[in-house]
C-alpha atoms as a PDB file:
ATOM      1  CA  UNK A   1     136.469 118.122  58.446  1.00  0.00           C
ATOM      2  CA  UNK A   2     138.274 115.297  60.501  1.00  0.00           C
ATOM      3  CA  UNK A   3     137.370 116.777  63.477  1.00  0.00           C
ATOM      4  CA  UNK A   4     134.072 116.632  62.169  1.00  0.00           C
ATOM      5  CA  UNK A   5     134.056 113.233  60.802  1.00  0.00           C
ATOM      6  CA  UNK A   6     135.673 112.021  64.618  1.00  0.00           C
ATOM      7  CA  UNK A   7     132.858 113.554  66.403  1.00  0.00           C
ATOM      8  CA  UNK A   8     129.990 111.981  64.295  1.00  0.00           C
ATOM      9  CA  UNK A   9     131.250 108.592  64.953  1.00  0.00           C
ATOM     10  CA  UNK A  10     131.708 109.114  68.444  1.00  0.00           C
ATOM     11  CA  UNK A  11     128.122 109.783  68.139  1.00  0.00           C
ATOM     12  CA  UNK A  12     127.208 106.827  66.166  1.00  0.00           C
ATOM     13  CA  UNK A  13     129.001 104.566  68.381  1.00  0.00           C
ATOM     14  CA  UNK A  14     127.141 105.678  71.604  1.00  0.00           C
ATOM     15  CA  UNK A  15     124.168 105.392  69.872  1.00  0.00           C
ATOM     16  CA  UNK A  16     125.539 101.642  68.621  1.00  0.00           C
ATOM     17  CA  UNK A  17     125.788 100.933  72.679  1.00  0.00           C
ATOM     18  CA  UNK A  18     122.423 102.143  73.612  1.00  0.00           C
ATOM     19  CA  UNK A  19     120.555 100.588  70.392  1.00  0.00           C
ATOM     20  CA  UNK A  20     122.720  97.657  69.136  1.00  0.00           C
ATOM     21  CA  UNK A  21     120.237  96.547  67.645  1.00  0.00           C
ATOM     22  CA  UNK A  22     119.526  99.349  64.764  1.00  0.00           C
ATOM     23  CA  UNK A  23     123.796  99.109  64.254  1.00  0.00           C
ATOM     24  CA  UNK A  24     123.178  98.814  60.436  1.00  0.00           C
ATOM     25  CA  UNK A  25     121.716 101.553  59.907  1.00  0.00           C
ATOM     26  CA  UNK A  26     123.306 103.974  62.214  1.00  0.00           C
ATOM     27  CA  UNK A  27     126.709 103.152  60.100  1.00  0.00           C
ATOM     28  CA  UNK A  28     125.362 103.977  56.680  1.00  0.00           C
ATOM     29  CA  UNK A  29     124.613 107.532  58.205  1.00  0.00           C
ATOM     30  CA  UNK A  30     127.974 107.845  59.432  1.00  0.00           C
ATOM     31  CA  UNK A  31     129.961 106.514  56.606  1.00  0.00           C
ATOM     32  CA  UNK A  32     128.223 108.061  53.543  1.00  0.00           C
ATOM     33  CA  UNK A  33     129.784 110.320  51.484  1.00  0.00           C
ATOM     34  CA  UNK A  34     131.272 113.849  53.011  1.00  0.00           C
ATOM     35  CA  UNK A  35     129.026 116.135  50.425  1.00  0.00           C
ATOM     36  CA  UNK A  36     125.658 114.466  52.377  1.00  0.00           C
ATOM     37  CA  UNK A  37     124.451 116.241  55.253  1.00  0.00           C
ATOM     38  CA  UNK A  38     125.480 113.200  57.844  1.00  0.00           C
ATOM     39  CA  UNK A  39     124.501 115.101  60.881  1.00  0.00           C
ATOM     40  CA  UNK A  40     121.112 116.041  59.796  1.00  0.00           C
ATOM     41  CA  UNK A  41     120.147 112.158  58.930  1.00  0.00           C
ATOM     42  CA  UNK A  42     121.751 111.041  62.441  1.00  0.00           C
ATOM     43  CA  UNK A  43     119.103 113.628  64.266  1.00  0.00           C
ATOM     44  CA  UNK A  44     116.552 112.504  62.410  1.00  0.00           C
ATOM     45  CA  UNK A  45     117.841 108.872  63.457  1.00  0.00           C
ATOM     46  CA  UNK A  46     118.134 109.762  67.062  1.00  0.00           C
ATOM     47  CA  UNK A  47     114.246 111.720  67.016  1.00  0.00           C
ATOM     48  CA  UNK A  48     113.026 108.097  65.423  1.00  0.00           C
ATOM     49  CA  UNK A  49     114.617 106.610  68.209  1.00  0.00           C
ATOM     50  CA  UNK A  50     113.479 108.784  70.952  1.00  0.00           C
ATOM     51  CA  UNK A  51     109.856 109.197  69.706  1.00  0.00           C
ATOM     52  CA  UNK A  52     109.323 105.481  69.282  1.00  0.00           C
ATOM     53  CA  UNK A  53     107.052 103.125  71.550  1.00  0.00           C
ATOM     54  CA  UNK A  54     108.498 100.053  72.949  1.00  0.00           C
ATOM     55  CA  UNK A  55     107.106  97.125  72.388  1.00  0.00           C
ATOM     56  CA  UNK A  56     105.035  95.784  75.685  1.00  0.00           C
ATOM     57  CA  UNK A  57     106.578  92.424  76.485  1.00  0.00           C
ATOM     58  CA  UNK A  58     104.722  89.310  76.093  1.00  0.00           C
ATOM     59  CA  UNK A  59     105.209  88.591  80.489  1.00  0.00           C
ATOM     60  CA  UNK A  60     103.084  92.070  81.207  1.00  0.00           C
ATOM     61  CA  UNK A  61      99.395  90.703  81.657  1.00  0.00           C
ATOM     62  CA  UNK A  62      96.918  93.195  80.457  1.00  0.00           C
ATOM     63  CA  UNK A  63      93.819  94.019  82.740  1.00  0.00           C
ATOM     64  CA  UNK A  64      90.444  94.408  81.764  1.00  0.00           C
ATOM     65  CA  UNK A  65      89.283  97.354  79.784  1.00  0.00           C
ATOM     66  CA  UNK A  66      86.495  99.409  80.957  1.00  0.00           C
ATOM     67  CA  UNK A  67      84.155  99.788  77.991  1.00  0.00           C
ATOM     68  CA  UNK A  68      81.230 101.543  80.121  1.00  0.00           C
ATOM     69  CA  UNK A  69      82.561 104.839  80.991  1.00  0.00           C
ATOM     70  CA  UNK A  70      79.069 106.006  81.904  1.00  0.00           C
ATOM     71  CA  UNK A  71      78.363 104.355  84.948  1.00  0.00           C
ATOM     72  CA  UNK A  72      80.356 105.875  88.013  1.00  0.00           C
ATOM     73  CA  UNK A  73      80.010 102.673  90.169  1.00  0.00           C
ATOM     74  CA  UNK A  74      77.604 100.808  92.770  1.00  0.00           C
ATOM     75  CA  UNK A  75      75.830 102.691  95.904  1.00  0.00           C
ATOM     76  CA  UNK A  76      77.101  99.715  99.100  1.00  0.00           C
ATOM     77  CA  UNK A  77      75.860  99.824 102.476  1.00  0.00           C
ATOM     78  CA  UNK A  78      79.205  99.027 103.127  1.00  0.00           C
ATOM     79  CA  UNK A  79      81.854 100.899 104.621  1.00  0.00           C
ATOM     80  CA  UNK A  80      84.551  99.516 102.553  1.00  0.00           C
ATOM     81  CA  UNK A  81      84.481  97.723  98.997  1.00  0.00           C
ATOM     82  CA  UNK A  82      87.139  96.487  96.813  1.00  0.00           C
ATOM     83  CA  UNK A  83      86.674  94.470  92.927  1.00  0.00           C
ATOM     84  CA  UNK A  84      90.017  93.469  92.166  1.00  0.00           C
ATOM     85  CA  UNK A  85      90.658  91.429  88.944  1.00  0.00           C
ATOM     86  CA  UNK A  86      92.235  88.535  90.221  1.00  0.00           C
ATOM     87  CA  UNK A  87      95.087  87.842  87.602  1.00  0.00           C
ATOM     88  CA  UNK A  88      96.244  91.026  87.603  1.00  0.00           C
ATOM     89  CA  UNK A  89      95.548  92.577  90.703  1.00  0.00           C
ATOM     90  CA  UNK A  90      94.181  95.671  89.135  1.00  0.00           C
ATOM     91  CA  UNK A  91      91.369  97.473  91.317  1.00  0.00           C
ATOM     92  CA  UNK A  92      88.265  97.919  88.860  1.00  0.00           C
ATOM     93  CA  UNK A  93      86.357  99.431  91.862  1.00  0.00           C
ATOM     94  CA  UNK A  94      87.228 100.889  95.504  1.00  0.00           C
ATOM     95  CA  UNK A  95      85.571 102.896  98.263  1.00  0.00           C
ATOM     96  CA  UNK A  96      87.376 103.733 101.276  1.00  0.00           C
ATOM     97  CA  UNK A  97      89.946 101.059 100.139  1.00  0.00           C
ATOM     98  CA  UNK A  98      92.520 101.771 103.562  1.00  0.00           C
ATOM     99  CA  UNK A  99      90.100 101.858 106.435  1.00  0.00           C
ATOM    100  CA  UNK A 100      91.622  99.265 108.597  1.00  0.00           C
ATOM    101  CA  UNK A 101      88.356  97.364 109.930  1.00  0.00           C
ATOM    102  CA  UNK A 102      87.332  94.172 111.733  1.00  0.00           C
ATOM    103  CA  UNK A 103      86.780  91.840 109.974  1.00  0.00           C
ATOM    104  CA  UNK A 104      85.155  89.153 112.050  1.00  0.00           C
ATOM    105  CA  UNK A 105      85.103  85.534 110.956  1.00  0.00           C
ATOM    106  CA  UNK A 106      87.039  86.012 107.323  1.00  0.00           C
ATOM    107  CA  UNK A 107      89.911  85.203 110.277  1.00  0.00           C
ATOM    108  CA  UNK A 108      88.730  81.295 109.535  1.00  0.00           C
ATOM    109  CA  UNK A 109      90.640  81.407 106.578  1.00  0.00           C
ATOM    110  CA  UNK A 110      93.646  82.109 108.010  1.00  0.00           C
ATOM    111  CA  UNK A 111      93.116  79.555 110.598  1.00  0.00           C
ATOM    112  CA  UNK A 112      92.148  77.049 108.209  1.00  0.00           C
ATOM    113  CA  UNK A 113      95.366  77.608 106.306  1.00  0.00           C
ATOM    114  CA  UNK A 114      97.757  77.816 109.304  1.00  0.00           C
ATOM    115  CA  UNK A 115      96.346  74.068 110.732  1.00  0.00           C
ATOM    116  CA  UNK A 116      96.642  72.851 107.222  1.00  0.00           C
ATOM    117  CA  UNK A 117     100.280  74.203 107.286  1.00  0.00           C
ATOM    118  CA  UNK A 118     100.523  70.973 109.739  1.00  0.00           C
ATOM    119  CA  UNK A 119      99.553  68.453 107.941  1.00  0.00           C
ATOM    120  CA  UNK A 120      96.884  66.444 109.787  1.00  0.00           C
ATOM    121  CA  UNK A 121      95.459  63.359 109.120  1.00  0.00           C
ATOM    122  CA  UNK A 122      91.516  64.910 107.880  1.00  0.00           C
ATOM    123  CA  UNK A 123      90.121  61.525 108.572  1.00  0.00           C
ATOM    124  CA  UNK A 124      91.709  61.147 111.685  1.00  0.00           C
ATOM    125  CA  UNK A 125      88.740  61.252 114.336  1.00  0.00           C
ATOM    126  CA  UNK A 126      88.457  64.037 116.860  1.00  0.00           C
ATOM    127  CA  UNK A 127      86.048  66.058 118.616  1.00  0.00           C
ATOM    128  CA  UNK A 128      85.231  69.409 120.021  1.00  0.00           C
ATOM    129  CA  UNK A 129      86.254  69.552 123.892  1.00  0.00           C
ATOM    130  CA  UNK A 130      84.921  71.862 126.425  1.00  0.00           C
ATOM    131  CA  UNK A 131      87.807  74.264 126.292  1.00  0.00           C
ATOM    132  CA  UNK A 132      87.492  74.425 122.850  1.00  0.00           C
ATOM    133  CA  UNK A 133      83.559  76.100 123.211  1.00  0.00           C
ATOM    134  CA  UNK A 134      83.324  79.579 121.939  1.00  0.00           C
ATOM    135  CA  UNK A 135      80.161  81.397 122.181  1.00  0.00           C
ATOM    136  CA  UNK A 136      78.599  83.214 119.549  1.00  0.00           C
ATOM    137  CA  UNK A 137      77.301  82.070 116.107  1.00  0.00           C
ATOM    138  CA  UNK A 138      76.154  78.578 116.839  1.00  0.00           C
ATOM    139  CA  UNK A 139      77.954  75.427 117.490  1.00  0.00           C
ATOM    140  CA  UNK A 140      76.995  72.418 114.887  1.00  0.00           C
ATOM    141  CA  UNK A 141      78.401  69.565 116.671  1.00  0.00           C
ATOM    142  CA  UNK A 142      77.898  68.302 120.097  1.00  0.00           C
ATOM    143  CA  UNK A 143      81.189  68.546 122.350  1.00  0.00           C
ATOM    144  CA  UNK A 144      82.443  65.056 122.592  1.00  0.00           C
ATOM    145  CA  UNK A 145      81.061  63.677 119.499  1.00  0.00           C
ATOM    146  CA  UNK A 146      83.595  61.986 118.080  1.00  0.00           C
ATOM    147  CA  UNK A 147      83.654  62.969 114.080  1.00  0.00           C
ATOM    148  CA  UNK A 148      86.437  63.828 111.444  1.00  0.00           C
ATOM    149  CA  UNK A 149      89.108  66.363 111.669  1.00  0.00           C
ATOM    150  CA  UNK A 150      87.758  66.983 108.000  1.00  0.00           C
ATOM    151  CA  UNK A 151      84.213  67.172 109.374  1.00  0.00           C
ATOM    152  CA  UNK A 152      85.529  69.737 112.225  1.00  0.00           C
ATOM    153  CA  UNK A 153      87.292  71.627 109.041  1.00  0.00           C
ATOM    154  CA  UNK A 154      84.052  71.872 107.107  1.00  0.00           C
ATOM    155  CA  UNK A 155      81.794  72.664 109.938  1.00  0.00           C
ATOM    156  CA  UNK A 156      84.348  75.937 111.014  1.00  0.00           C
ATOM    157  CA  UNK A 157      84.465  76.958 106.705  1.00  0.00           C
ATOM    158  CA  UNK A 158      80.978  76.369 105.985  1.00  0.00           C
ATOM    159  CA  UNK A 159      78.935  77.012 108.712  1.00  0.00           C
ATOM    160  CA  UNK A 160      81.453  79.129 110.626  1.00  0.00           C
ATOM    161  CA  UNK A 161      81.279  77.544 113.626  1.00  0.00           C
ATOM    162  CA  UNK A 162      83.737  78.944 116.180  1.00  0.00           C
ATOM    163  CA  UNK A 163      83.756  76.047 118.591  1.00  0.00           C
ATOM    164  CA  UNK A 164      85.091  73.912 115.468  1.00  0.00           C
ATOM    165  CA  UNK A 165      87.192  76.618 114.685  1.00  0.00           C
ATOM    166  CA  UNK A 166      89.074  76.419 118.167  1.00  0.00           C
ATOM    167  CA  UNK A 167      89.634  72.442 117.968  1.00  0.00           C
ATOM    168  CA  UNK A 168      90.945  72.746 115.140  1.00  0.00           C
ATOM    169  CA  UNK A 169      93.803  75.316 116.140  1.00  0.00           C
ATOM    170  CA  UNK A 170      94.007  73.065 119.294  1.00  0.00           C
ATOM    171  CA  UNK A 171      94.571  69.723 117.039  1.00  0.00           C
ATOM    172  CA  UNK A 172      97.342  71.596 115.243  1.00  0.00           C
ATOM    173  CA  UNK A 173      99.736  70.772 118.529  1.00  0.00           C
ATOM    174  CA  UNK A 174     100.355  74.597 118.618  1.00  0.00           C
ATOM    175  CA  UNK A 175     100.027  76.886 121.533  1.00  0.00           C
ATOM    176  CA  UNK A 176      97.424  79.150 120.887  1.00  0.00           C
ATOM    177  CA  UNK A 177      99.545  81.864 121.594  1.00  0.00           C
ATOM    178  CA  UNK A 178     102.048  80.457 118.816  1.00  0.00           C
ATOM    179  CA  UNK A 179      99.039  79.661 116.464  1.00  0.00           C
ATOM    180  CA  UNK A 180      98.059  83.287 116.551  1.00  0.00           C
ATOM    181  CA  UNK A 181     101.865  84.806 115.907  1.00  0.00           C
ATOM    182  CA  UNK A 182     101.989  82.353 112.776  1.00  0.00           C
ATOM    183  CA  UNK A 183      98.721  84.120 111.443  1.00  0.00           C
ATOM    184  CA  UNK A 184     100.347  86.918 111.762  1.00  0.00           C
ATOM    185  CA  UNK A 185     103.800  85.457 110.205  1.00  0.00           C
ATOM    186  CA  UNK A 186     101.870  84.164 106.841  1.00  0.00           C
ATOM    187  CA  UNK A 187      99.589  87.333 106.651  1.00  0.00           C
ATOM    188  CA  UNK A 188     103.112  89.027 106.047  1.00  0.00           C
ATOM    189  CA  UNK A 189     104.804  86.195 103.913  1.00  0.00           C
ATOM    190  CA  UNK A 190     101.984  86.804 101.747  1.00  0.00           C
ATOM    191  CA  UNK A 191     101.798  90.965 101.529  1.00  0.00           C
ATOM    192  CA  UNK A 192      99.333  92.285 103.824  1.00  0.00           C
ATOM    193  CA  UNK A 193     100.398  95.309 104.816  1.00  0.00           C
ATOM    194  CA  UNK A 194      97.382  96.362 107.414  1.00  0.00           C
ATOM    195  CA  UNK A 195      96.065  93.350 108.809  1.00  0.00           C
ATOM    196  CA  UNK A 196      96.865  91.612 112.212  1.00  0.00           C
ATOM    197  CA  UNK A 197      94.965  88.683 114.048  1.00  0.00           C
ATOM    198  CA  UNK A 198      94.021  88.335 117.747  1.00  0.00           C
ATOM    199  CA  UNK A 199      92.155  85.141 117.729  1.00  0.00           C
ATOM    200  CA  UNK A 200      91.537  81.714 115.547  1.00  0.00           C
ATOM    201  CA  UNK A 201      88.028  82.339 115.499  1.00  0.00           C
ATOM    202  CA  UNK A 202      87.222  86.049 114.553  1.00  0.00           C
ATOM    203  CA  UNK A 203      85.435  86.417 117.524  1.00  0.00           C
ATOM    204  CA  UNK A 204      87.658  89.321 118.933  1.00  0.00           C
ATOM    205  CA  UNK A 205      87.609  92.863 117.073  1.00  0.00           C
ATOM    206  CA  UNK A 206      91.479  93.018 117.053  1.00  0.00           C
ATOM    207  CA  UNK A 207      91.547  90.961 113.786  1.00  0.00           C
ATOM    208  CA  UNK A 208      91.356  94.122 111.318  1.00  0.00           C
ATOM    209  CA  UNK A 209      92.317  94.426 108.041  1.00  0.00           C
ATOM    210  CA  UNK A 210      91.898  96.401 104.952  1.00  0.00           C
ATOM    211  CA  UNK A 211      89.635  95.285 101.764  1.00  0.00           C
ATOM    212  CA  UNK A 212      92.889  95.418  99.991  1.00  0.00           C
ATOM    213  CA  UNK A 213      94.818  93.075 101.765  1.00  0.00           C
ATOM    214  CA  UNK A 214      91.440  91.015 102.280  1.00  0.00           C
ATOM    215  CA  UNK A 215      91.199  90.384  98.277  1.00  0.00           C
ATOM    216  CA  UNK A 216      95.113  89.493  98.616  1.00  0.00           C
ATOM    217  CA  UNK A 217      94.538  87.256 101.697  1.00  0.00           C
ATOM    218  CA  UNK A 218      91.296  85.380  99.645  1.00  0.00           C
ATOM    219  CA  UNK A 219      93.572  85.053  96.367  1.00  0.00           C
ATOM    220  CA  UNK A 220      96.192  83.378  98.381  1.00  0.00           C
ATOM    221  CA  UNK A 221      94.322  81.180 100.897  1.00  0.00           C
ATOM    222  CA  UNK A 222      91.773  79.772  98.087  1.00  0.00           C
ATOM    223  CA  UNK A 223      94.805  78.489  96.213  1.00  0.00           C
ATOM    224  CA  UNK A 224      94.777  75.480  98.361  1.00  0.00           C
ATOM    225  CA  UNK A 225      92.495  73.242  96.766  1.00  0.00           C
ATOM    226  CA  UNK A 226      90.858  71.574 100.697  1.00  0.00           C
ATOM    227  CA  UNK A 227      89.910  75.607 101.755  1.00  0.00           C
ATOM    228  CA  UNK A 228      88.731  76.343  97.786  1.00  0.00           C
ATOM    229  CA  UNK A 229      86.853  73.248  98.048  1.00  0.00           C
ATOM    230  CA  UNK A 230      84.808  73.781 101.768  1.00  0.00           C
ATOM    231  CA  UNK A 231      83.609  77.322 100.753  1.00  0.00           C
ATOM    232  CA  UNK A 232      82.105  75.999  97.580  1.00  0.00           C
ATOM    233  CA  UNK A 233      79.037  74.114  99.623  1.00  0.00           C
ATOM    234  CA  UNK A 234      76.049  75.441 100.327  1.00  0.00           C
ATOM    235  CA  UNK A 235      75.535  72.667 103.250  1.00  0.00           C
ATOM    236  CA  UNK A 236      77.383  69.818 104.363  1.00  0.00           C
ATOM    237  CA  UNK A 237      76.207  66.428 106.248  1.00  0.00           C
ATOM    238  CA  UNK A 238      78.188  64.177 108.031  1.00  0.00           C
ATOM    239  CA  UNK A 239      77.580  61.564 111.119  1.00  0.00           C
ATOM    240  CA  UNK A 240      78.985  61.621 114.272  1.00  0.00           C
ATOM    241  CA  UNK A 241      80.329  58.389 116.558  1.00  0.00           C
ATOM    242  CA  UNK A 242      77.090  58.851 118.431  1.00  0.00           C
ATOM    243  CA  UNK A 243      74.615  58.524 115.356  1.00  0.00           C
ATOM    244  CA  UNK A 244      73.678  61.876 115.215  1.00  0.00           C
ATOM    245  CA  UNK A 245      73.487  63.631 111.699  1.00  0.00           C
ATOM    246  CA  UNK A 246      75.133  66.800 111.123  1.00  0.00           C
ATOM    247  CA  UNK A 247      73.848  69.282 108.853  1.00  0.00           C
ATOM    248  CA  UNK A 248      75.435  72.645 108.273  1.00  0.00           C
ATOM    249  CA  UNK A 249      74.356  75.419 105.575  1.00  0.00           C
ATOM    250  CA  UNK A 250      76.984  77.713 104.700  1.00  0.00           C
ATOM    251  CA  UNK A 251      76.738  81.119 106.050  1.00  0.00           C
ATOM    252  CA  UNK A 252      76.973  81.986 102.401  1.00  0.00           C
ATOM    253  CA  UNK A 253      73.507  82.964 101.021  1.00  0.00           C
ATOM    254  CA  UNK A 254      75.528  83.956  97.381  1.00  0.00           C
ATOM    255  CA  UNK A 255      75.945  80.234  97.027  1.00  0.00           C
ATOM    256  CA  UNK A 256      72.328  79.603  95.453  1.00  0.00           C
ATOM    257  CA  UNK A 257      72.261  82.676  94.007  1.00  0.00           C
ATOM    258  CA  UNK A 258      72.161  83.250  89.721  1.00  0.00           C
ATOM    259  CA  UNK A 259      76.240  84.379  90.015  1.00  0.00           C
ATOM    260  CA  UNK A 260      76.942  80.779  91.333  1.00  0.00           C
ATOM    261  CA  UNK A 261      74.920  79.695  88.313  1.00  0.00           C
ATOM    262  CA  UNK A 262      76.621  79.555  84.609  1.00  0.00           C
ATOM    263  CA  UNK A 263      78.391  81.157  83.813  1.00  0.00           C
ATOM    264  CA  UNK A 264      79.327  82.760  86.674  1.00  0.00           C
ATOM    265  CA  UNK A 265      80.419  80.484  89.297  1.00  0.00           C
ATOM    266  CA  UNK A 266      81.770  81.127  93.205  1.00  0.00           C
ATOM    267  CA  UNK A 267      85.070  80.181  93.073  1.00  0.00           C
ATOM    268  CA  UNK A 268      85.598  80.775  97.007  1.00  0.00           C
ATOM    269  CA  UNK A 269      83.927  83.150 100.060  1.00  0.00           C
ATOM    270  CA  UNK A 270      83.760  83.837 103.719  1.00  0.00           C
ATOM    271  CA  UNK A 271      81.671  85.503 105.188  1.00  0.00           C
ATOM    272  CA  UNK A 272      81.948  88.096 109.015  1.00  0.00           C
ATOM    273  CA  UNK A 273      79.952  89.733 111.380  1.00  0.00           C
ATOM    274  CA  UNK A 274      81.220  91.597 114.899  1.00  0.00           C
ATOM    275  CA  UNK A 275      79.052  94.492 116.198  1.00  0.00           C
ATOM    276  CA  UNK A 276      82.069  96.090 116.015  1.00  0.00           C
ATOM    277  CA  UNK A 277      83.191  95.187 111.888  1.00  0.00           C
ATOM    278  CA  UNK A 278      79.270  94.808 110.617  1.00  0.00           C
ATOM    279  CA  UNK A 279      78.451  92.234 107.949  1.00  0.00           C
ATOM    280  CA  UNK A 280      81.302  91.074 106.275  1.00  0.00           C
ATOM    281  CA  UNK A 281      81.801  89.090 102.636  1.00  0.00           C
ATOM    282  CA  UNK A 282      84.684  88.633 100.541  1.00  0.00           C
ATOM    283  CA  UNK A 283      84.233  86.208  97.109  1.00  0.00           C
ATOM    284  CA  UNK A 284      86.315  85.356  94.637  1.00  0.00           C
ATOM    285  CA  UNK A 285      84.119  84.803  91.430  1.00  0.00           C
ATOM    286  CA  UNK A 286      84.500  83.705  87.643  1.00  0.00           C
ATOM    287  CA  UNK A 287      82.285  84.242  84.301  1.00  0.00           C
ATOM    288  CA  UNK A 288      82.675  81.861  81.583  1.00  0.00           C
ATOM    289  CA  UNK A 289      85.647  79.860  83.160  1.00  0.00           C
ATOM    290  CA  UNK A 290      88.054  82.688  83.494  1.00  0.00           C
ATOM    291  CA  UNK A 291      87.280  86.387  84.074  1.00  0.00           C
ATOM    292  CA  UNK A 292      88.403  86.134  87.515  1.00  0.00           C
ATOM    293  CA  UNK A 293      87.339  89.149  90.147  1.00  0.00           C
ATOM    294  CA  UNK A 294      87.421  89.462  93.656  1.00  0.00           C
ATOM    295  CA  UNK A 295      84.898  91.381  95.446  1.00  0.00           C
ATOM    296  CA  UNK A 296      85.430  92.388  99.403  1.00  0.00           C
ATOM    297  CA  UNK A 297      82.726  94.483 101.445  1.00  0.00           C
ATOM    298  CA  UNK A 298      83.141  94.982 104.926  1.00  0.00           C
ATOM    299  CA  UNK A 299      81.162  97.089 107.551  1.00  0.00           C
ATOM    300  CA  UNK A 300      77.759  96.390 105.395  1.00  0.00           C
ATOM    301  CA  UNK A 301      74.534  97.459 107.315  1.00  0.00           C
ATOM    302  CA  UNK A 302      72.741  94.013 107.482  1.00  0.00           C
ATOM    303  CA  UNK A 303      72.910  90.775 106.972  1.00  0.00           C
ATOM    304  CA  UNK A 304      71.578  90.822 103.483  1.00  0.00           C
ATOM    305  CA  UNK A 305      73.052  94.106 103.078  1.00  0.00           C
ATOM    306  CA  UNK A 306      76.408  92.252 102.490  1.00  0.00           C
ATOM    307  CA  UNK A 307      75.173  90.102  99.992  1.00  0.00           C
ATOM    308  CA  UNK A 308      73.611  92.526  97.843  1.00  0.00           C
ATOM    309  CA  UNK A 309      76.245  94.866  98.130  1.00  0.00           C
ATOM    310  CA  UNK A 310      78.613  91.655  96.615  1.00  0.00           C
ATOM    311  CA  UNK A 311      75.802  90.698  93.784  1.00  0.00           C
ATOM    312  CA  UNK A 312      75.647  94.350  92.837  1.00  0.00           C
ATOM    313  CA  UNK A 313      79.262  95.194  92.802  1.00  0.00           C
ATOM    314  CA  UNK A 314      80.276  91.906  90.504  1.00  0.00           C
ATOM    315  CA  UNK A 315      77.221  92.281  88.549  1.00  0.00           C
ATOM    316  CA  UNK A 316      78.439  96.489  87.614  1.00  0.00           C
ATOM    317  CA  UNK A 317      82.083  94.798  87.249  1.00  0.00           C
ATOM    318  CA  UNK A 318      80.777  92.107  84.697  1.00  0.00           C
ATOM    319  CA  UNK A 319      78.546  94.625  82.976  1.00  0.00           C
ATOM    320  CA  UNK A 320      81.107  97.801  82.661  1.00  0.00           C
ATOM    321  CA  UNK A 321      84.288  95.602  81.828  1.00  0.00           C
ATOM    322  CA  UNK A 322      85.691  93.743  78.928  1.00  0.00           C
ATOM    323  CA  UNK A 323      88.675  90.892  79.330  1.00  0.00           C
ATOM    324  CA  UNK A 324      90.652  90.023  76.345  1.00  0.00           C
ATOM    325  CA  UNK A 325      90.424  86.710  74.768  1.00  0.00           C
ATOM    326  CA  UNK A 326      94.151  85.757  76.347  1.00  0.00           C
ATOM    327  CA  UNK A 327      92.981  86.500  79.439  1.00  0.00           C
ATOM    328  CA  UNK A 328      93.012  83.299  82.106  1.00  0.00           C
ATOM    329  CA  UNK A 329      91.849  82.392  85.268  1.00  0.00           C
ATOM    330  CA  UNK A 330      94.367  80.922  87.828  1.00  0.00           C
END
């Protein structure tokens, strides 16, 4: 009977270590009276324990609940497609989510964030040289017109102007060749796991990535409030030291769309287009405020391939899931 008695509060004081906080009642089992059946109620005390679900902690953010189960998903002309709920990351939609692609000029992000990274003077006057012309797309300002560095900003973010692009990695004081490598040093600071840049501008097809990491890079890089803000306009006019007027629509057709109308709203995009990547778009939208989703399609058959593929995919997202009330935007 001692031997017995020794043994069950053994047992009740490994159970104390591993459940301190049930202590109370684990003694009353082991110090009732012999003629009770102690090791049958300490069982039963260790099945309640085992059998029990732990409380989810208040930290774990919940994602949005699909409450459509009867719609499979959204036919893109796109090679690749990604909806990602922004705050917590959780994929609500994926096709061919780790084909490493090119990604064309979605690379102006980066490069927007790396000059930033300097800290120039935005109102400090500057203008596009002839080493800095790139060909392709089309060039909004007139080398040697003297404008902004904001200006030079806005024209490479809105109307993705490559030429702009280029000054501005020039104005950074950088090499180019040292520009580039810290692309590639933030791009792993922030988790992208496939993607490496070649150029500033997009222009070369060795700037690849996955839609994955493209929905982390857009999360990341729209967190700075002077990138968030350029990829909001649908056009932009400024004037240059020679008198002429600049004015530059955004590559972004989604801009005067009905999701940039309440109570949706664009939060942040760029737009791509190689031969070699196809039509390009990732956007970071909201509904209501919050409600946060990021949708990334790359290798889309046209031009307004990409944006339908974009309007269609956030329109299923909005339409097939549900976001608790506690749920925030960032």
């Amino acid at each position: 009977m001692f031997f017995k008695l020794l043994t069950q509060l053994i047992l009740a004081t490994s159970l104390f270590q591993i459940f301190p906080q049930n202590v109370g009642i684990l003694e009353q089992y082991a110090i009732r009276a012999s003629g009770e059946n102690r090791t049958s109620l300490v069982t039963e005390q260790v099945k309640n324990f085992v059998n029990a679900t732990l409380p989810l902690s208040e930290e774990v953010k919940q994602g949005p609940t699909r409450v459509n189960t009867s719609s499979v998903g959204v036919l893109t002309t796109a090679v690749s497609a990604l909806v990602m709920d922004r705050e917590t990351g959780s994929v609500l939609f994926e096709k061919n989510a780790e084909e490493p692609r090119s990604i064309g000029s979605i690379t102006k992000l980066m490069t927007a964030y790396v000059f930033l990274e300097t800290n120039p003077d935005l109102n400090q006057m500057a203008s596009i040289t002839s080493e800095d012309i790139r060909f392709g797309g089309k060039q909004n300002i007139q080398t040697g017109d003297v404008v902004r560095v904001h200006d030079l900003l806005f024209a490479s973010l809105v109307g993705s102007d490559n030429s702009a692009t280029a000054a501005l990695a020039r104005l950074s004081g950088m090499s180019l060749g040292d520009f580039i490598a810290r692309m590639n040093e933030v791009a792993a600071e922030i988790g992208l796991k496939q993607t490496t840049f070649a150029d500033t501008t997009g222009l070369s097809s060795g700037n690849r990535s996955i839609v994955s990491d493209v929905a982390i890079l857009l999360d990341e890089i729209l967190k700075n409030e002077t990138i968030r803000e350029a990829t909001q306009h649908s056009s932009v006019t400024f004037v240059g030291s020679s008198g002429s007027t600049y004015y530059i629509e955004s590559t972004d057709e989604l801009l005067d769309s009905y999701l940039n109308q309440f109570p949706y709203q664009i939060i942040g995009a760029k737009t791509g287009y190689l031969p070699e990547a196809g039509y390009c778009l990732g956007t970071v939208f909201s509904q209501e405020g919050r409600k946060e989703i990021i949708v990334v399609v790359l290798g889309s058959e046209t031009k307004q391939g990409r944006f339908q593929d974009v309007k269609a995919l956030a329109a299923w997202t909005y339409k097939v899931y549900s976001w608790s009330d506690s749920s925030s935007s960032l």
